[in-house]
Protein backbone atom coordinates (compact mmCIF):
# COMPACT_ATOMS: atom_id res chain seq x y z
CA UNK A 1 -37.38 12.60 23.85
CA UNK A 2 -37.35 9.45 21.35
CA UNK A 3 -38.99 9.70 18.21
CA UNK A 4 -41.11 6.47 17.61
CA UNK A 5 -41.74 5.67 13.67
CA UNK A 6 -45.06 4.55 12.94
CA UNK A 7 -46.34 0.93 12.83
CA UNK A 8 -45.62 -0.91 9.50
CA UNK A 9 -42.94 1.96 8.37
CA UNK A 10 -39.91 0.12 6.48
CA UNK A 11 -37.19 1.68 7.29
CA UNK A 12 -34.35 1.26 4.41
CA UNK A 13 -31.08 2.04 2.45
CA UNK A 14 -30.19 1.69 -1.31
CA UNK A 15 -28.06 1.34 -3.89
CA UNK A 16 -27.11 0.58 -7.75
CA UNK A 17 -24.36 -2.10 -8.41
CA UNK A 18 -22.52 0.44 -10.77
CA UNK A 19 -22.25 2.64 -8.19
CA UNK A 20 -21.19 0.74 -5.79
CA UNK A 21 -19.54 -2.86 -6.68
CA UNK A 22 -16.54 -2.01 -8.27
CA UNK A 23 -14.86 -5.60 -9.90
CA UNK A 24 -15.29 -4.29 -12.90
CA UNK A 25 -13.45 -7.16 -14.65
CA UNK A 26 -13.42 -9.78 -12.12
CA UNK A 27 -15.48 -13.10 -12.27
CA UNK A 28 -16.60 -13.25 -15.91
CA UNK A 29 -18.50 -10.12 -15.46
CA UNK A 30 -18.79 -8.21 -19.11
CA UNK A 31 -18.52 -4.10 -20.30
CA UNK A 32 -21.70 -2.09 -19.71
CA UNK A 33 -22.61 1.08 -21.37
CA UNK A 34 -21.43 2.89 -18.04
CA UNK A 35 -18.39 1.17 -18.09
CA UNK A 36 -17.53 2.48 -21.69
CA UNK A 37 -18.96 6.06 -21.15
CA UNK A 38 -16.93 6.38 -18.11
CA UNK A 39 -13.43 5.34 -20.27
CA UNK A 40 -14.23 7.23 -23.27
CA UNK A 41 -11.64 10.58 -23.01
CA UNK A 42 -13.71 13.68 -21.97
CA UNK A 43 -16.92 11.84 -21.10
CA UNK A 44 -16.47 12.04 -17.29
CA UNK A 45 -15.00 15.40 -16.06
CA UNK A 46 -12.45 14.12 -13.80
CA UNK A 47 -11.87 10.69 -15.16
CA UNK A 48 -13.48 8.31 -12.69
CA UNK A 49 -14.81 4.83 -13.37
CA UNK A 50 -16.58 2.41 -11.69
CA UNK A 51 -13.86 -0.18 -12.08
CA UNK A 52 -13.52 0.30 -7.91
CA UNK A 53 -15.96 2.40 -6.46
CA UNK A 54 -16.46 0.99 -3.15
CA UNK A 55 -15.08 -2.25 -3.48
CA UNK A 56 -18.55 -3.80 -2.30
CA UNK A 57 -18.30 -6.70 -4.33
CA UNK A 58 -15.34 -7.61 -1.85
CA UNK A 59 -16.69 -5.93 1.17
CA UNK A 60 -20.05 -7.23 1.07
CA UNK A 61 -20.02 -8.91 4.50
CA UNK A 62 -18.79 -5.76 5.71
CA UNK A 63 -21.52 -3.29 4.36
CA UNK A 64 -24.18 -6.24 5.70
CA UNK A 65 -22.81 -5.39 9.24
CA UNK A 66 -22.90 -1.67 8.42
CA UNK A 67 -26.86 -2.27 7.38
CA UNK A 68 -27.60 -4.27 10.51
CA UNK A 69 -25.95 -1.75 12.97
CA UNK A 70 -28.47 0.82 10.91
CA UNK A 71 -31.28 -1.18 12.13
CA UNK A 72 -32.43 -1.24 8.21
CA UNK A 73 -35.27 -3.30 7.60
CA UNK A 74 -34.80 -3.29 3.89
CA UNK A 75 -32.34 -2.74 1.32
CA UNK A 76 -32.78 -1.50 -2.37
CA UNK A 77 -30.14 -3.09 -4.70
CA UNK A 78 -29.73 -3.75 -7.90
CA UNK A 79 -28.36 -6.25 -10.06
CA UNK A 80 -25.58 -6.31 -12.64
CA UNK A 81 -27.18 -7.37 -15.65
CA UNK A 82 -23.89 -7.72 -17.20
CA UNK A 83 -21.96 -9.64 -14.35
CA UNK A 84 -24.98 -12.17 -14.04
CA UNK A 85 -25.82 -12.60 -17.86
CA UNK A 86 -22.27 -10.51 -19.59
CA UNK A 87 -24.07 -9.88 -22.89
CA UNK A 88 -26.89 -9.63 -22.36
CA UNK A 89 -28.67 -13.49 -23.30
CA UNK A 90 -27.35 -16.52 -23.36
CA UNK A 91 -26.18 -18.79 -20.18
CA UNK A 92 -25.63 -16.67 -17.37
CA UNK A 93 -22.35 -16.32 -15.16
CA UNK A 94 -22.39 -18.81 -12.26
CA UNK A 95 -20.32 -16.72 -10.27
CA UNK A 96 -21.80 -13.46 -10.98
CA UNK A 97 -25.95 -15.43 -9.65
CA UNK A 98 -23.16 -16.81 -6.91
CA UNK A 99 -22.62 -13.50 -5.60
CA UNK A 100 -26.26 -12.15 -5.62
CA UNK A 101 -27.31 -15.52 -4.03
CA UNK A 102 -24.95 -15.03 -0.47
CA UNK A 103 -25.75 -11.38 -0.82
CA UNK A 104 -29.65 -11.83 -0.82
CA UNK A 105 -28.33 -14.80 1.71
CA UNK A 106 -26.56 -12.82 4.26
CA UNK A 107 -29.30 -9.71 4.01
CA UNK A 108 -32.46 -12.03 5.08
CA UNK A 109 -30.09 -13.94 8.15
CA UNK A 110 -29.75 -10.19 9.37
CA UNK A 111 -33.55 -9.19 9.00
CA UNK A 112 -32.93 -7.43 6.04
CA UNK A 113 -35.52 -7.81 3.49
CA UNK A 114 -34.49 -6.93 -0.03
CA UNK A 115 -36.10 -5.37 -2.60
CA UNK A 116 -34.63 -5.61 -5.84
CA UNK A 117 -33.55 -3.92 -8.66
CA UNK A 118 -33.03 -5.79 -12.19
CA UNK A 119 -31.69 -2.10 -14.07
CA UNK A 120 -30.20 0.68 -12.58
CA UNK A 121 -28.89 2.00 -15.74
CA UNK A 122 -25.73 -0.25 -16.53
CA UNK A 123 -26.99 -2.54 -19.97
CA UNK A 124 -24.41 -4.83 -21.28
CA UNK A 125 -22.46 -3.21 -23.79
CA UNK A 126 -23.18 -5.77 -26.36
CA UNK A 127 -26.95 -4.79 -26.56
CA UNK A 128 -25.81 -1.33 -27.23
CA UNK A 129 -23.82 -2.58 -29.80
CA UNK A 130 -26.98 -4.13 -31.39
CA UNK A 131 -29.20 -0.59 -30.85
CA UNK A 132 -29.47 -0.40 -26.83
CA UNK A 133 -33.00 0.42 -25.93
CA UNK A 134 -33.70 1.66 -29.39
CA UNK A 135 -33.91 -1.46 -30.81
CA UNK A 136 -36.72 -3.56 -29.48
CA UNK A 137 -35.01 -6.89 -29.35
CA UNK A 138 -33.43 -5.10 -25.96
CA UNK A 139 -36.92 -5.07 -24.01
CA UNK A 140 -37.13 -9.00 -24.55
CA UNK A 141 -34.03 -9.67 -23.52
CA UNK A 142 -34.81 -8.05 -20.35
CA UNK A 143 -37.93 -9.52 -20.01
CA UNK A 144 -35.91 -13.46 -20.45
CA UNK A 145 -33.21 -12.07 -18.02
CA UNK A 146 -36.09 -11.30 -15.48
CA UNK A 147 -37.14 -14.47 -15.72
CA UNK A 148 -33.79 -15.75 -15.19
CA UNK A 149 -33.50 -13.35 -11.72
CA UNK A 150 -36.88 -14.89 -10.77
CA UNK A 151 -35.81 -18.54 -11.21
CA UNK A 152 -32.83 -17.98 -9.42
CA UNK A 153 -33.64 -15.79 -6.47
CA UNK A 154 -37.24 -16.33 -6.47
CA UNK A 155 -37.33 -18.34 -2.83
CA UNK A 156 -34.81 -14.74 -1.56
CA UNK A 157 -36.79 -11.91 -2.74
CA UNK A 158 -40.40 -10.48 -3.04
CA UNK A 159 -40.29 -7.04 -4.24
CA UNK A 160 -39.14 -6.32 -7.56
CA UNK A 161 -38.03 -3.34 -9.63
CA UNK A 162 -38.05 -3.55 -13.05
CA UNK A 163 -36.52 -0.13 -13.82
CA UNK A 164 -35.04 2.75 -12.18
CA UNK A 165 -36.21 5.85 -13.48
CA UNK A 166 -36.21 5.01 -17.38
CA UNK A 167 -36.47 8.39 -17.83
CA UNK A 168 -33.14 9.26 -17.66
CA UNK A 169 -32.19 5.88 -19.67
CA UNK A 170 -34.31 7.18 -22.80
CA UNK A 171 -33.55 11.21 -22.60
CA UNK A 172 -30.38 11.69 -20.94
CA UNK A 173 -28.87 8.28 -22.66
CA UNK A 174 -30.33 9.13 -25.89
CA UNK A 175 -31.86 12.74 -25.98
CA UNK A 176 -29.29 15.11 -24.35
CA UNK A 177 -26.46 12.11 -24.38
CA UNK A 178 -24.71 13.19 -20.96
CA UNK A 179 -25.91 9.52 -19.65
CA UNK A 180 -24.50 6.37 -20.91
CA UNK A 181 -24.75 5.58 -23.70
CA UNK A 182 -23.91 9.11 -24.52
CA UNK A 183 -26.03 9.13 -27.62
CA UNK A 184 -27.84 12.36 -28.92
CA UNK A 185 -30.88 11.23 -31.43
CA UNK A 186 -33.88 12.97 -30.32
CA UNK A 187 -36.12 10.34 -32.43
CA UNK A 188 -34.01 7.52 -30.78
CA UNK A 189 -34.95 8.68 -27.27
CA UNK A 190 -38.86 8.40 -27.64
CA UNK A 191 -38.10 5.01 -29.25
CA UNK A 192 -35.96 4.08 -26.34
CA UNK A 193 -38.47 4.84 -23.76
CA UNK A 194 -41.13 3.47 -25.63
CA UNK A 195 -38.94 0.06 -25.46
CA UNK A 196 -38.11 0.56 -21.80
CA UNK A 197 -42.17 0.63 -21.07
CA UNK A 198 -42.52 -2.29 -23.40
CA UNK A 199 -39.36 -3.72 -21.17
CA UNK A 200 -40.93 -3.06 -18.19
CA UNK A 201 -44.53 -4.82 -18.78
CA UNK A 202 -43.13 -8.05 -20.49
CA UNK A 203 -40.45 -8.31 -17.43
CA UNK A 204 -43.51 -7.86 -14.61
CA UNK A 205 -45.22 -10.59 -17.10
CA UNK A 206 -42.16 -12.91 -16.87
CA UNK A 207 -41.44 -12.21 -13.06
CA UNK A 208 -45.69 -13.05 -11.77
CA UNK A 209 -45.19 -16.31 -14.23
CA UNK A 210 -42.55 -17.68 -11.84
CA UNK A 211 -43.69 -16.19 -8.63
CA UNK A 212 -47.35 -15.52 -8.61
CA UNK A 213 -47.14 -14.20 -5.24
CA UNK A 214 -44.23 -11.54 -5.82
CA UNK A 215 -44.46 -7.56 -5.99
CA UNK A 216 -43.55 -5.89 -9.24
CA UNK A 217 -43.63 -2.17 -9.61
CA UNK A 218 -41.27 0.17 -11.69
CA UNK A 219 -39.27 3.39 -10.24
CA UNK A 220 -40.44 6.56 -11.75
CA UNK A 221 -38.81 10.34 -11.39
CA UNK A 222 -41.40 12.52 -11.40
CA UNK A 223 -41.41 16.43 -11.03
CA UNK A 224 -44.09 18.82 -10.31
CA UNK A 225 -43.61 21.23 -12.57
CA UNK A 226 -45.71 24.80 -12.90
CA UNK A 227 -46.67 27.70 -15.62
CA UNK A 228 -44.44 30.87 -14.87
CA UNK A 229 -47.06 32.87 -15.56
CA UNK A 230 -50.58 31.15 -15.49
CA UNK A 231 -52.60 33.20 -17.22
CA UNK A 232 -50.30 33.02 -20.39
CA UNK A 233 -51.31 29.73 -22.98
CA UNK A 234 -48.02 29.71 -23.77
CA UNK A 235 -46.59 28.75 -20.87
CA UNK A 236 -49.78 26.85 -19.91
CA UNK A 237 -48.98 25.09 -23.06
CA UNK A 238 -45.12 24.61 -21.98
CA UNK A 239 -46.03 22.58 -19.08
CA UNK A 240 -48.71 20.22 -21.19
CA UNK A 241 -45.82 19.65 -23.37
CA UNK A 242 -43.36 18.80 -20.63
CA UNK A 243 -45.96 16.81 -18.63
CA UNK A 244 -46.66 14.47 -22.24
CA UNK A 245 -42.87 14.11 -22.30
CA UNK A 246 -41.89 14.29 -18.44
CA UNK A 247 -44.47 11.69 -17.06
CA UNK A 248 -47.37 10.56 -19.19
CA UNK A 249 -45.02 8.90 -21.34
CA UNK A 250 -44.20 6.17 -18.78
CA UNK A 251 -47.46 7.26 -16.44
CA UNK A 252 -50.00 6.53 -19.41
CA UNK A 253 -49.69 3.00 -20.84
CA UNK A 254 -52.01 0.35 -19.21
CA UNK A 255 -54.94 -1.17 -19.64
CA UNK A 256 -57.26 1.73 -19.24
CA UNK A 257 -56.29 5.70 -20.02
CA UNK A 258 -55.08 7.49 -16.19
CA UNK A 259 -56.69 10.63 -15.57
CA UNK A 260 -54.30 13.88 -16.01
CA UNK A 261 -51.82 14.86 -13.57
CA UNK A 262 -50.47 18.24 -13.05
CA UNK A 263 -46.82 16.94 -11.78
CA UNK A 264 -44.43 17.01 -14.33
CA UNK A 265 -40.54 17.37 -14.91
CA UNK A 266 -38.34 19.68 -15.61
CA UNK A 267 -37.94 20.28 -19.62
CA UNK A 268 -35.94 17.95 -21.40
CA UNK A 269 -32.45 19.20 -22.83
CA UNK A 270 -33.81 21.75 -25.34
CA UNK A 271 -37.40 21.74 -24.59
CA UNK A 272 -39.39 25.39 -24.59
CA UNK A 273 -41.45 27.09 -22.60
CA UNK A 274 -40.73 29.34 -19.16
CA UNK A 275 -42.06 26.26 -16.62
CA UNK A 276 -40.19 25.97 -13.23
CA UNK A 277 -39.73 23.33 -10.53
């Protein structure tokens, strides 16, 4: 029997570049946070890097085929904000935009629409140097270097992701520190991910002033998240706690207030209460 997918489903693959493009030092590309977590003695528990990974920034052509023999429709990547721009502002790397361009070339010849990614996690290490996503200088620099993507790959692409799950960039990079940057400062985190939603509207500004016609949207990770024991306020109270933290932090800002949701994360690193997934 064949299994027919509906009419207008996309079917698609994805990835992040640090995962992924290995080249770590090839082509004027500069450090990342990952790339100094992941070097730093008894950060990673066996020692690996992304310096390699799977060699996709010199297999490209090859993982294109791969994608066509799939049958994808679309493909998620993301860009290198530090081999296109390597700290972070200034004039970008014409062989880092080089790269993206016969990428984003080579995926539409094949029928392969992508949608892209402008952070997946890896920020030039010399904005960490100057606070990372606790200082706000960091949110429009990303908004400049969306523009930038825009400009560049505007005629290529027409879905956009700011941000992948800047959850994890605010609490695990600066809450719980077991995400680059590795930093622990519980006031930092709620600073960071009040600069990563700050990020993310002044980059969908930037990105709609070059192409008016383009989709912007922001990847969230969100968890539904219930009392243990309903009847108790203190767990009742856990979740409410989790939920502010978990998903109305990044669910809430806009223009008007969002009605409450009941789908939260899991706690934080350290956070009370008996909820469970």
């Amino acid at each position: 029997m064949t299994e027919r997918l509906p009419k207008g489903f996309v079917l698609g693959a994805a990835t992040a570049a640090y995962q992924i493009e290995g080249a770590a030092h090839d082509d004027g590309r500069g450090p990342s946070i990952w790339d100094t977590m992941s070097h730093t003695p008894g950060r990673i528990k066996d020692g690996s890097t992304g310096d390699v990974a799977c060699d996709h920034y010199h297999r490209w052509r090859e993982d294109v085929d791969l994608m066509a023999g799939l049958g994808l429709d679309a493909y998620r990547l993301s860009i290198s904000w530090p081999r296109v721009q390597p700290g972070g502002s200034g004039p970008l790397n014409l062989k880092g935009v080089a790269f993206y361009r016969s990428l984003l070339t080579a995926l539409r010849d094949r029928g392969i629409a992508p949608w892209v990614t402008l952070y997946h996690w890896d920020l030039p290490q010399e904005l960490e140097d100057r606070g990372g996503w606790r200082a706000r200088q960091t949110a429009t620099a990303f908004a400049e270097y969306a523009r930038l993507m825009a400009r560049e790959f505007g005629d290529l692409v027409e879905v956009w992701t700011t941000l992948n799950e800047p959850w994890c960039s605010a609490f695990l990079g600066y809450g719980s520190g077991v995400h680059a940057p590795g930093v622990v400062d519980a006031a930092g985190s709620l600073t960071a991910a009040h600069h990563l939603n700050l990020a993310h509207g002044l980059a969908a500004t930037t990105i709609r002033e070059e192409l008016p016609g383009a989709q912007v949207a922001i990847t969230l990770n969100l968890h539904v998240t219930r009392p243990a024991d309903p009847v108790l306020a203190s767990d009742r109270d856990a979740v409410r706690q989790i939920d502010l933290l978990g998903n109305e932090v990044f669910l809430g800002p806009g223009p008007e207030p969002l009605p409450r949701r009941r789908c939260v994360p899991g706690a934080p690193p350290g956070h009370g209460g008996r909820g469970h997934g």
